[in-house]
Protein backbone atom coordinates (compact mmCIF):
# COMPACT_ATOMS: atom_id res chain seq x y z
CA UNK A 1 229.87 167.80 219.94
CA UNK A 2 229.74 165.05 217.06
CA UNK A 3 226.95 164.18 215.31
CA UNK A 4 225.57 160.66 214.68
CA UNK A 5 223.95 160.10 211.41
CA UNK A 6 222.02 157.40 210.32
CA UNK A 7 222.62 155.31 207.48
CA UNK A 8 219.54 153.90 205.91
CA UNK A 9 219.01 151.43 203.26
CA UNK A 10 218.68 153.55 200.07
CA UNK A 11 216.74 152.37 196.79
CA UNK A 12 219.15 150.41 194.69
CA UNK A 13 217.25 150.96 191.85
CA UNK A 14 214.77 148.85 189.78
CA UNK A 15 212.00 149.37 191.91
CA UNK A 16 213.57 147.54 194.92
CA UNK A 17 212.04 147.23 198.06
CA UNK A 18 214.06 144.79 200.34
CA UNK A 19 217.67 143.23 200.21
CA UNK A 20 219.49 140.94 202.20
CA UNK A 21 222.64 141.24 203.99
CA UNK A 22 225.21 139.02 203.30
CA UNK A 23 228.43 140.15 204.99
CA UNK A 24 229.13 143.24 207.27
CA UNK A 25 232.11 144.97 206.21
CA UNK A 26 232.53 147.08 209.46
CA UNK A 27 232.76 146.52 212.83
CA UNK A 28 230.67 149.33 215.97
CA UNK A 29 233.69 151.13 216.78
CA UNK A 30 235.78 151.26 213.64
CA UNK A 31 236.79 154.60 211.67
CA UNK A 32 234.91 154.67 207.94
CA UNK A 33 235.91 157.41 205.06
CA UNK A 34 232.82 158.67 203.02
CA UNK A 35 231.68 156.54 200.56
CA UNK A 36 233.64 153.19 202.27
CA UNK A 37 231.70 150.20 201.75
CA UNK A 38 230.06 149.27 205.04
CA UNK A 39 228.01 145.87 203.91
CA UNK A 40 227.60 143.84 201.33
CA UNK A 41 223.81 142.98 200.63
CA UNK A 42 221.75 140.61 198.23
CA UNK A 43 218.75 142.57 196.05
CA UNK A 44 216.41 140.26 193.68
CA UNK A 45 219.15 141.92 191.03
CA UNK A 46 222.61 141.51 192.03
CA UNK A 47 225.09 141.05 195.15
CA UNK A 48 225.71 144.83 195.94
CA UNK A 49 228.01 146.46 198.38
CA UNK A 50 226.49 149.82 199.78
CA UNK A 51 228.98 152.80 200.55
CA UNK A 52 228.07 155.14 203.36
CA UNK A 53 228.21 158.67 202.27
CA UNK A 54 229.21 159.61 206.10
CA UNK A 55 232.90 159.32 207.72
CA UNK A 56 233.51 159.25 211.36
CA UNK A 57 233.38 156.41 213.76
CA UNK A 58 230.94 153.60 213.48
CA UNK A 59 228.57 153.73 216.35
CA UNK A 60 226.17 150.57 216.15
CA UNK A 61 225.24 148.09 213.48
CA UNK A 62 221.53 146.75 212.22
CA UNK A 63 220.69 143.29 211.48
CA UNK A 64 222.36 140.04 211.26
CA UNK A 65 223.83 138.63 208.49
CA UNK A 66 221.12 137.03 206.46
CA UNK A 67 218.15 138.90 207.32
CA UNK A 68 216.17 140.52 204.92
CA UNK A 69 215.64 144.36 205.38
CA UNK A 70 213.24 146.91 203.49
CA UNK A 71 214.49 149.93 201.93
CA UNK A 72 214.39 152.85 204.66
CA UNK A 73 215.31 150.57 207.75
CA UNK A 74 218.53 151.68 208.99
CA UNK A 75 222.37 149.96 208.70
CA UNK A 76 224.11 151.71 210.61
CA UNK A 77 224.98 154.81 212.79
CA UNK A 78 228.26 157.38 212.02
CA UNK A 79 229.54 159.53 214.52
CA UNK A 80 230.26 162.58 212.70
CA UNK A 81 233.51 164.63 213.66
CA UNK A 82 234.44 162.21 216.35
CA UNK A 83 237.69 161.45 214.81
CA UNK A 84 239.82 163.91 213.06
CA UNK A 85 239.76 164.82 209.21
CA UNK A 86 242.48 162.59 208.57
CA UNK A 87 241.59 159.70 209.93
CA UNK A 88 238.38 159.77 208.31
CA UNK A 89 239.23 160.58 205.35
CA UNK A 90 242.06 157.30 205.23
CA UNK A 91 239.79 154.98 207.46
CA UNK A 92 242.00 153.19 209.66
CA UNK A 93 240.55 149.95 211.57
CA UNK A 94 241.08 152.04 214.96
CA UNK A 95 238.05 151.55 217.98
CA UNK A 96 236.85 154.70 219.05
CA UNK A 97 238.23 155.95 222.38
CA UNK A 98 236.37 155.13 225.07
CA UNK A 99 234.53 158.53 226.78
CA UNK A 100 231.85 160.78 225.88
CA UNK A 101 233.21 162.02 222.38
CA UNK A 102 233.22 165.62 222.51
CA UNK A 103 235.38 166.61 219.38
CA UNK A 104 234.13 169.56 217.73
CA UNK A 105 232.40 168.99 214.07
CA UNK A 106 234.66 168.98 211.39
CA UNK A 107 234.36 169.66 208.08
CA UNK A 108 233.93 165.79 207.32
CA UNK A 109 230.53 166.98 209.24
CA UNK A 110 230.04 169.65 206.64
CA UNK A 111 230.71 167.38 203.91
CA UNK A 112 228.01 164.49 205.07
CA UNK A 113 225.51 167.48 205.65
CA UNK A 114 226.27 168.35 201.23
CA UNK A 115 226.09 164.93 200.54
CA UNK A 116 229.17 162.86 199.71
CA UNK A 117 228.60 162.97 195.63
CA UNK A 118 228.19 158.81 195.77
CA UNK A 119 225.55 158.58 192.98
CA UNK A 120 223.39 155.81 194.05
CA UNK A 121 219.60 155.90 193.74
CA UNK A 122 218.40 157.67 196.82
CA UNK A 123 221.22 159.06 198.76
CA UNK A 124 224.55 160.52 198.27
CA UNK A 125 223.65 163.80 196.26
CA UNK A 126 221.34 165.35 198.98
CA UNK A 127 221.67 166.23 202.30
CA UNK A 128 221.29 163.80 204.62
CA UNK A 129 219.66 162.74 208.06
CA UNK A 130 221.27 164.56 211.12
CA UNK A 131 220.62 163.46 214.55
CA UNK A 132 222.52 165.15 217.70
CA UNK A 133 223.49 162.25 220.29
CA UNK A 134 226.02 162.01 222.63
CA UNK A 135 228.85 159.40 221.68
CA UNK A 136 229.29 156.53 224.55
CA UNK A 137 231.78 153.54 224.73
CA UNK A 138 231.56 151.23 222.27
CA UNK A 139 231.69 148.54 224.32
CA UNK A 140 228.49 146.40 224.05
CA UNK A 141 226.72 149.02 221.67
CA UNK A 142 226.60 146.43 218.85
CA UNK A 143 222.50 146.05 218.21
CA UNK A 144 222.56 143.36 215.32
CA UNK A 145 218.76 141.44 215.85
CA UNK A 146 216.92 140.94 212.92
CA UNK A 147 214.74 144.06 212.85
CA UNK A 148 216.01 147.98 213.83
CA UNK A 149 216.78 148.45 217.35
CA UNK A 150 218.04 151.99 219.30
CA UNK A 151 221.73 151.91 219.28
CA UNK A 152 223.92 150.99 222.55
CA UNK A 153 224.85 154.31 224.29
CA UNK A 154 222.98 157.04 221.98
CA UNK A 155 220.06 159.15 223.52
CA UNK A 156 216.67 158.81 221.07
CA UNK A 157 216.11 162.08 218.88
CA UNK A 158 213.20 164.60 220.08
CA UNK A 159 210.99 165.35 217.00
CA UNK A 160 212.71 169.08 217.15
CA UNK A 161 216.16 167.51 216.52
CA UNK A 162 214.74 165.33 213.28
CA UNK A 163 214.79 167.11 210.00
CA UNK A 164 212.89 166.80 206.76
CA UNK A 165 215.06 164.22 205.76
CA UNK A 166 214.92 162.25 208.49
CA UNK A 167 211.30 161.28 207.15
CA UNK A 168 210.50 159.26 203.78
CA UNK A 169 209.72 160.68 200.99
CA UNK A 170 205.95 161.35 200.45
CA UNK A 171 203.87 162.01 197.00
CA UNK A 172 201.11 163.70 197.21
CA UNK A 173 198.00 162.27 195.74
CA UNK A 174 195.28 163.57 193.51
CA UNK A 175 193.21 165.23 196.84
CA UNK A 176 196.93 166.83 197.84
CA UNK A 177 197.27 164.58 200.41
CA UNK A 178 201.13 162.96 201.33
CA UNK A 179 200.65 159.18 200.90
CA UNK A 180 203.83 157.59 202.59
CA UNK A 181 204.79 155.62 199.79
CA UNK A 182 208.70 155.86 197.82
CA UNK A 183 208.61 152.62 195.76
CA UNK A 184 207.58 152.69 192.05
CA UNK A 185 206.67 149.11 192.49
CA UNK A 186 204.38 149.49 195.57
CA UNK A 187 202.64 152.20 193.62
CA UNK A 188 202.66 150.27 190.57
CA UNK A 189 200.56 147.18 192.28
CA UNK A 190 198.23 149.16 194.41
CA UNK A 191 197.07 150.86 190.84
CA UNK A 192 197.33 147.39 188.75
CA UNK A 193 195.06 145.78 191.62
CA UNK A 194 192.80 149.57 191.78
CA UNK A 195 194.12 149.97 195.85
CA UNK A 196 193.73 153.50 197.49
CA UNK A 197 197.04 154.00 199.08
CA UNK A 198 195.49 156.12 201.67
CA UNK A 199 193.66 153.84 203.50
CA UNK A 200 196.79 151.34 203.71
CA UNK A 201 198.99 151.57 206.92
CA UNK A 202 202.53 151.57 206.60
CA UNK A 203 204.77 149.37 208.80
CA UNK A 204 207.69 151.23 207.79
CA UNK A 205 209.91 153.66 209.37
CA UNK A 206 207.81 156.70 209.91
CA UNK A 207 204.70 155.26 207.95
CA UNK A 208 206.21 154.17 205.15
CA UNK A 209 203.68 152.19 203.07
CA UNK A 210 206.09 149.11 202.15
CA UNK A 211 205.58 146.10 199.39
CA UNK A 212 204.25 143.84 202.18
CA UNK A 213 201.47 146.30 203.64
CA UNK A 214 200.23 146.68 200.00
CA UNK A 215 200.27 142.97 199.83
CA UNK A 216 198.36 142.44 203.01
CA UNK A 217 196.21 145.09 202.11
CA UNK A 218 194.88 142.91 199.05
CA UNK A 219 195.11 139.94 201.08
CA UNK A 220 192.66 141.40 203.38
CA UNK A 221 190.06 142.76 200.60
CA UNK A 222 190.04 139.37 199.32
CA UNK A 223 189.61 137.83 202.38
CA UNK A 224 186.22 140.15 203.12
CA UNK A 225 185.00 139.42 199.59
CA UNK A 226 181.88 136.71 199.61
CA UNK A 227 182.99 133.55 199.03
CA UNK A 228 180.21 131.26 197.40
CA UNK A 229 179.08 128.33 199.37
CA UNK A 230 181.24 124.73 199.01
CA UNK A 231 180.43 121.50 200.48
CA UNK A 232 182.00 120.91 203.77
CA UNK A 233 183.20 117.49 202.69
CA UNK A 234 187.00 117.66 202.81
CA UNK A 235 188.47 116.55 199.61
CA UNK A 236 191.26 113.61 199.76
CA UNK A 237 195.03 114.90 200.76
CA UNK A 238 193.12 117.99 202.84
CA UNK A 239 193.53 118.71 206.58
CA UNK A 240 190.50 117.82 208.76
CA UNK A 241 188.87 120.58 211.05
CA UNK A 242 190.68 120.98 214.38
CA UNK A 243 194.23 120.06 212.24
CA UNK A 244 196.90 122.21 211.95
CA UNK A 245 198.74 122.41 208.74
CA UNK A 246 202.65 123.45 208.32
CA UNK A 247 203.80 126.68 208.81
CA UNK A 248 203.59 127.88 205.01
CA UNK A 249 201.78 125.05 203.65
CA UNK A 250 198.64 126.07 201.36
CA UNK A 251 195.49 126.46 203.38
CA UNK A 252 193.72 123.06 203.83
CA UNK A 253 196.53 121.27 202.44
CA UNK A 254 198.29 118.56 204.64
CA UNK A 255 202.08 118.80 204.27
CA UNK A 256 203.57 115.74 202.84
CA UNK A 257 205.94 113.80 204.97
CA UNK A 258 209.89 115.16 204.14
CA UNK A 259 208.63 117.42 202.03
CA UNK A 260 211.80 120.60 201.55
CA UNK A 261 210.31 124.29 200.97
CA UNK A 262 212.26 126.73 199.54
CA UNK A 263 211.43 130.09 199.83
CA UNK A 264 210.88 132.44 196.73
CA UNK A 265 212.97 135.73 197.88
CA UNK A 266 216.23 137.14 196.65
CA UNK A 267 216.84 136.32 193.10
CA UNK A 268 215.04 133.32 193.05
CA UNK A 269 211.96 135.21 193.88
CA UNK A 270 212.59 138.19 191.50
CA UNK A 271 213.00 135.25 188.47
CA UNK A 272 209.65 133.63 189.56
CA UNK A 273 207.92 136.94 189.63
CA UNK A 274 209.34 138.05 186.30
CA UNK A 275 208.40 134.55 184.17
CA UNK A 276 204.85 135.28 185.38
CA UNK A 277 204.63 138.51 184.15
CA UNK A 278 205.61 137.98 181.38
CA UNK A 279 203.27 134.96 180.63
CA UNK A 280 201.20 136.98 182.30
CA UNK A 281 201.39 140.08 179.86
CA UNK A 282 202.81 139.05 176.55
CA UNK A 283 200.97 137.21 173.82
CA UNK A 284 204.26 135.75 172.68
CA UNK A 285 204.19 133.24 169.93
CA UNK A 286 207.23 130.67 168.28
CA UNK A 287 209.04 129.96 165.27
CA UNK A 288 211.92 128.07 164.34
CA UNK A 289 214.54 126.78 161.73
CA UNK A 290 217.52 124.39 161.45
CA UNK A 291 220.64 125.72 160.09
CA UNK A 292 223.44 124.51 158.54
CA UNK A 293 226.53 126.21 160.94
CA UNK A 294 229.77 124.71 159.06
CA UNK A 295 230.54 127.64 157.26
CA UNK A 296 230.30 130.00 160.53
CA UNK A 297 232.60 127.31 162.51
CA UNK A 298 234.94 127.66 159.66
CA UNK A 299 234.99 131.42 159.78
CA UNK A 300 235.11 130.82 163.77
CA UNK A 301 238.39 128.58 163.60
CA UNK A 302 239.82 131.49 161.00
CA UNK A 303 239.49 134.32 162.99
CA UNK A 304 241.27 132.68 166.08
CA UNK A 305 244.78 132.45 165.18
CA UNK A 306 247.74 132.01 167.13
CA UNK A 307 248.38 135.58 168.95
CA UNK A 308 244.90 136.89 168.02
CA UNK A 309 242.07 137.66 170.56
CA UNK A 310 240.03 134.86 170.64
CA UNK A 311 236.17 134.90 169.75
CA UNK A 312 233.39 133.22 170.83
CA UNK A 313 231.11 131.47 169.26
CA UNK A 314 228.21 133.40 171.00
CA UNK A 315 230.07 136.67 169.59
CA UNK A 316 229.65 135.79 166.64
CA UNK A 317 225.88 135.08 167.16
CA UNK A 318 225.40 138.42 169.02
CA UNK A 319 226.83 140.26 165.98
CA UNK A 320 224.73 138.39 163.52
CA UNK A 321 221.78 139.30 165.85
CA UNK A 322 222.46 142.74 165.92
CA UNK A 323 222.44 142.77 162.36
CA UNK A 324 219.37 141.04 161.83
CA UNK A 325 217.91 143.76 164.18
CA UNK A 326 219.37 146.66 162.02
CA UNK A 327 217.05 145.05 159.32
CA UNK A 328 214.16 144.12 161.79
CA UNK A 329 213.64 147.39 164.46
CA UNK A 330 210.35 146.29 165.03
CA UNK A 331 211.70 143.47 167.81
CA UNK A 332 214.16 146.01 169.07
CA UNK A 333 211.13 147.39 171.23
CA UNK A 334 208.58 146.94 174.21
CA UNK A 335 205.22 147.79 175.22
CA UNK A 336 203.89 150.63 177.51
CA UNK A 337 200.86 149.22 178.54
CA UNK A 338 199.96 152.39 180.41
CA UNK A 339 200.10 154.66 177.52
CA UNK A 340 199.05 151.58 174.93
CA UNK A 341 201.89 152.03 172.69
CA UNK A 342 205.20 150.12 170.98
CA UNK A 343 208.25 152.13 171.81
CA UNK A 344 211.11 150.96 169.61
CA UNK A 345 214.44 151.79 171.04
CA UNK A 346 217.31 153.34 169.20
CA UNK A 347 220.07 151.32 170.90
CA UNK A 348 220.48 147.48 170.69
CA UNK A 349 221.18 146.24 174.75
CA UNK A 350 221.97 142.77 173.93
CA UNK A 351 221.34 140.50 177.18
CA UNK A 352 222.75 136.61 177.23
CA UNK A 353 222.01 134.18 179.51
CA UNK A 354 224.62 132.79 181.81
CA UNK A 355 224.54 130.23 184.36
CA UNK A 356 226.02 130.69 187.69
CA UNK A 357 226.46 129.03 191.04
CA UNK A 358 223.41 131.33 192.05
CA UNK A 359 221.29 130.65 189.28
CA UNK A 360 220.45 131.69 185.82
CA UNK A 361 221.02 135.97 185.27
CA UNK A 362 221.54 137.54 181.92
CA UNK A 363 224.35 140.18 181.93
CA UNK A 364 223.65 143.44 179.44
CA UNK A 365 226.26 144.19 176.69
CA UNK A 366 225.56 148.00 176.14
CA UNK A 367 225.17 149.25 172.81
CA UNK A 368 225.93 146.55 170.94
CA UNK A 369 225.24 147.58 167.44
CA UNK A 370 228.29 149.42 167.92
CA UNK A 371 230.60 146.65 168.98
CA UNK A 372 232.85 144.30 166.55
CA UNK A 373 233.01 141.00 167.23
CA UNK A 374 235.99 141.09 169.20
CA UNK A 375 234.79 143.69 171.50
CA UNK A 376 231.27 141.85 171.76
CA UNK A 377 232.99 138.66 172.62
CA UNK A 378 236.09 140.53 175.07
CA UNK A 379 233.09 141.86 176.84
CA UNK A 380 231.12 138.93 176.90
CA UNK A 381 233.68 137.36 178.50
CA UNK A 382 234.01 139.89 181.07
CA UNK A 383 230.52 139.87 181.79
CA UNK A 384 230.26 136.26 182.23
CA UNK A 385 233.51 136.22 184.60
CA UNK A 386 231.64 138.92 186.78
CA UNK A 387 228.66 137.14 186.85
CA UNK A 388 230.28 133.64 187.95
CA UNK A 389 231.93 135.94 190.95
CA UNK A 390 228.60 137.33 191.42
CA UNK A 391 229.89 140.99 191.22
CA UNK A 392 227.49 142.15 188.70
CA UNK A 393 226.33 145.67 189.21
CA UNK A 394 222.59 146.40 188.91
CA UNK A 395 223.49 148.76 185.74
CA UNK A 396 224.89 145.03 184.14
CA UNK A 397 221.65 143.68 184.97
CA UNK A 398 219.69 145.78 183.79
CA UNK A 399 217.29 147.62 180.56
CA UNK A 400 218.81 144.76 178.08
CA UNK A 401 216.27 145.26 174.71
CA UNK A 402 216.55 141.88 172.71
CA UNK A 403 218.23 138.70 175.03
CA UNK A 404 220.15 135.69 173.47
CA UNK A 405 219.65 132.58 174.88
CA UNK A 406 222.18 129.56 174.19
CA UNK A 407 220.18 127.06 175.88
CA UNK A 408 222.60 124.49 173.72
CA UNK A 409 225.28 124.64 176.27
CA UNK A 410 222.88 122.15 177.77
CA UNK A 411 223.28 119.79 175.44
CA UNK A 412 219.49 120.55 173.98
CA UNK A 413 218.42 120.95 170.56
CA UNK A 414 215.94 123.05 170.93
CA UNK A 415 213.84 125.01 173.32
CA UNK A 416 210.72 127.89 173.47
CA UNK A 417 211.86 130.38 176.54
CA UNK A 418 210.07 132.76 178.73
CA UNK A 419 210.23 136.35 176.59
CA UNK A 420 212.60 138.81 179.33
CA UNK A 421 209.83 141.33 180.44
CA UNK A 422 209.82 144.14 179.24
CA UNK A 423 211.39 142.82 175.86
CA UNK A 424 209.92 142.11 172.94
CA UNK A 425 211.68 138.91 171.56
CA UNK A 426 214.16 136.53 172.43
CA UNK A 427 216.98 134.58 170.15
CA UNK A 428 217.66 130.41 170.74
CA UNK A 429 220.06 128.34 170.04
CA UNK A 430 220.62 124.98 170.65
CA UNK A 431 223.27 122.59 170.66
CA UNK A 432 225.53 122.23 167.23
CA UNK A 433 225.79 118.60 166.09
CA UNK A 434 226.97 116.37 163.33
CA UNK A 435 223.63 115.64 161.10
CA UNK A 436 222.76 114.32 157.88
CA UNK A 437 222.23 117.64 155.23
CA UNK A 438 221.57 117.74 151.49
CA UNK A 439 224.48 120.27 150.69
CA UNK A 440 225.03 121.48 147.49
CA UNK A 441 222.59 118.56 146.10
CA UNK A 442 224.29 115.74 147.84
CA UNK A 443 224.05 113.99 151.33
CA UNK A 444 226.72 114.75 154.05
CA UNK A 445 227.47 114.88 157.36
CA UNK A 446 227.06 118.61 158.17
CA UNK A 447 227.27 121.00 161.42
CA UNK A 448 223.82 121.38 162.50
CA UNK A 449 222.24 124.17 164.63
CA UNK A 450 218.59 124.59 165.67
CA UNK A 451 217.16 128.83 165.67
CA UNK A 452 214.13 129.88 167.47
CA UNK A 453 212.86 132.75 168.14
CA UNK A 454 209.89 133.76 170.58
CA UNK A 455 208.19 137.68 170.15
CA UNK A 456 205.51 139.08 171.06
CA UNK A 457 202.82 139.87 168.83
CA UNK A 458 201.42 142.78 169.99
CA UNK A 459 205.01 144.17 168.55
CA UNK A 460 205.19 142.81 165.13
CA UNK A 461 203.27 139.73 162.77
CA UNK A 462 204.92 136.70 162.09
CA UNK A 463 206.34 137.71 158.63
CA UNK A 464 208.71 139.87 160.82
CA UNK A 465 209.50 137.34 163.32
CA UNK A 466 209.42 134.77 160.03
CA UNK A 467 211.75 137.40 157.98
CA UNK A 468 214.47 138.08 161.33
CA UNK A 469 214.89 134.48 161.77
CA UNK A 470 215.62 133.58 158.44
CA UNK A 471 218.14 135.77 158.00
CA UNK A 472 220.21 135.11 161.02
CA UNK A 473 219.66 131.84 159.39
CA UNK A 474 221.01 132.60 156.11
CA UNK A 475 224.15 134.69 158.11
CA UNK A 476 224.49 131.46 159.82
CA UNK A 477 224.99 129.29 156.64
CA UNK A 478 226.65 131.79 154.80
CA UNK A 479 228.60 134.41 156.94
CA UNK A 480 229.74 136.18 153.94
CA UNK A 481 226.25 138.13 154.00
CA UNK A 482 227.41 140.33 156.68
CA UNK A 483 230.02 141.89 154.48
CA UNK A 484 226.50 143.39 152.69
CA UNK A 485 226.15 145.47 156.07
CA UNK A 486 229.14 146.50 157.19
């Protein structure tokens, strides 16, 4: 008898709750190998395509393309052992045969029950969800609304058949009782906003407490708090009792005529909620300089010679920065603001923004400090090709330390940015352009490049910040000062 598993949406890290699908990659009746990508999905991170750690023969399909899904809701259900080891294993685009499927389990079975090895957050390593059904054509078992639906053909699980894993994970709470909750964030804002978990309801499979119950949850409490008394004269632009505003339009506000509202989710969303925080959290303060960048253009045009490796501009920046942070640690850091304390971090994750057809995201260069500038600006490059194809990985996206920003590819001079939570500080630079500079006691026409550089002060004082920007001023002027280093 085969075995249908189903395929959930794991956590893909970060604290995600939700994603979006974007393209299915498999079609109800086609043969998948363990760990084959079955759908490609959107997360507030990164476009990510999500193997299934099962092989057998696809069974039904969850959600159309474009809706948005929590973590937990299922993808997709595997037949397991309804093909044989072979064809699982190599995956051929073969429908299943139409019948009751009565192949014995295989060891593909066996190997699903172990866990397929795929390392992604939540699944993969464990054993996973087994539910005994009976396999029916696949004709017309294709389920694909918007929310999860029974699959076409397969008899519901009795509560004997479903196994520990079948069910979320739970965390116990101070009292030792489970509270259906697996998201860091969701636990994160019911203690930032001081929510007992226990008395929210989860809309989730089984229970599970999801971002949007915790969100309703505080919706509610603010709702029942007293609201002082107003006078009930409506103020100019406002809808008058009996009037019914637009769907999503702010309560007692009248929607203005073509008015285009674009929702906050995916990326978009995940920027929006980020640049709050971080206003939000971080007393971050400003200073600046214009340098003098003819010398560093010079070394720039000498370095790229015919048959060389070419390097950037913004490598040579990023290697300058690092530098300055081998001098400066104290901006190499962040802020626990649960435990009240500066951690600075022993490795230099150097972040850059990049600007792509799906908005702004700043790829990671690991370990920087360790990098020469041709392997800062080769991967760079790569980075910024990846991003522009929008095949970043969440681990590219992700735990940068210090970010630098070349908001002068705008065309800008200069600029004071939005610190990347939970960094400490944040490099600018703006445009390079011809300008009038007292060099070596006389006038002339010289390269010109303005620095910023925006910190937060809980991490360091502005003699720091004041001391870091100068010299990746000075470095700029004078590259020869990073032969001192090196």
């Amino acid at each position: 008898m085969a075995v249908v598993r189903e395929f959930t949406l794991p956590d893909l890290g970060e604290g995600l709750t939700e994603a979006t699908i974007v393209q299915w990659l498999v079609e109800v009746g086609e043969v998948v190998a363990v760990d084959q990508p079955v759908v490609e999905v959107e997360t507030a991170k990164a476009m990510v395509e999500v193997p299934c750690p099962y092989g057998g023969v696809v069974t039904a399909r969850y959600g159309d393309e474009g809706v948005e899904v929590p973590v937990g809701t299922p993808l997709v259900t595997v037949a397991v052992g309804a093909v044989p080891d072979d064809l699982a294993e190599r995956a051929p685009t073969t429908g299943a045969a139409n019948g009751t499927a009565t192949a014995p389990e295989t060891p593909a079975a066996d190997a699903a029950e172990n866990g397929s090895g795929n390392v992604l957050v939540g699944y993969g390593t464990s054993a996973a969800a087994a539910r005994r059904r009976r396999i029916r054509p696949a004709d017309g078992a294709r389920p694909e609304t918007g929310g999860p639906q029974p699959p076409t053909g397969a008899e519901p699980a009795t509560p004997a058949e479903e196994t520990a894993a079948d069910r979320p994970a739970r965390a116990a709470d101070a009292d030792g009782r489970t509270v259906p909750v697996i998201s860091p964030l969701v636990r994160r804002m019911a203690r930032e906003n001081d929510l007992d978990l226990r008395e929210v309801t989860g809309t989730g499979p089984d229970g599970l407490i999801l971002r949007t119950d915790v969100e309703s949850a505080l919706r509610a409490r603010r709702e029942r708090a007293p609201q002082p008394a107003t006078a009930a004269v409506p103020a100019e632009g406002t809808v008058p009792a009996g009037a019914t505003a637009a769907p999503g339009a702010a309560p007692g506000v009248a929607p203005t005529p073509g008015e285009e509202r674009i929702p906050l989710r995916g990326m978009l969303g995940a920027a929006a909620e980020k640049f709050s925080r971080s206003r939000r959290e971080i007393p971050e303060a400003t200073c600046w300089v214009d340098a003098d960048a003819t010398e560093l253009l010079a070394v720039r045009r000498a370095m790229n010679v015919p048959g060389a490796p070419k390097v950037s501009l913004l490598a040579l920046l990023a290697r300058i920065t690092t530098a300055a942070l081998a001098r400066f640690p104290q901006l190499n850091a962040t802020v626990d603001t649960r435990t009240q304390e500066i951690v600075r971090l022993p490795a230099v994750h150097l972040g850059f923004a990049a600007q792509t057809d799906r908005g702004l995201v700043v790829p990671v260069v690991r370990d920087a400090q360790a990098r020469t500038v041709e392997d800062l600006s080769a991967e760079m490059a790569r980075l910024t090709e990846t991003a522009r194809a929008g095949g970043l990985s969440l681990a590219e996206l992700t735990h940068g330390t210090f970010t630098l920003n070349n908001y002068g590819v705008f065309g800008v001079d200069g600029s004071t940015p939005i610190i990347n939570h939970p960094e400490a500080a944040m490099l600018g630079v703006g445009r390079i352009a011809a300008k009038p500079w007292v060099h070596d006691g006389e006038l002339a026409v010289r390269q010109v490049v303005q620095l910023s550089l925006t910190f937060d002060h809980r991490v360091c004082d502005g003699g720091t910040a004041g001391g870091f920007l100068r010299y990746v001023a000075d470095c700029v002027e004078r590259p020869a000062l990073l032969l001192r280093g090196l």
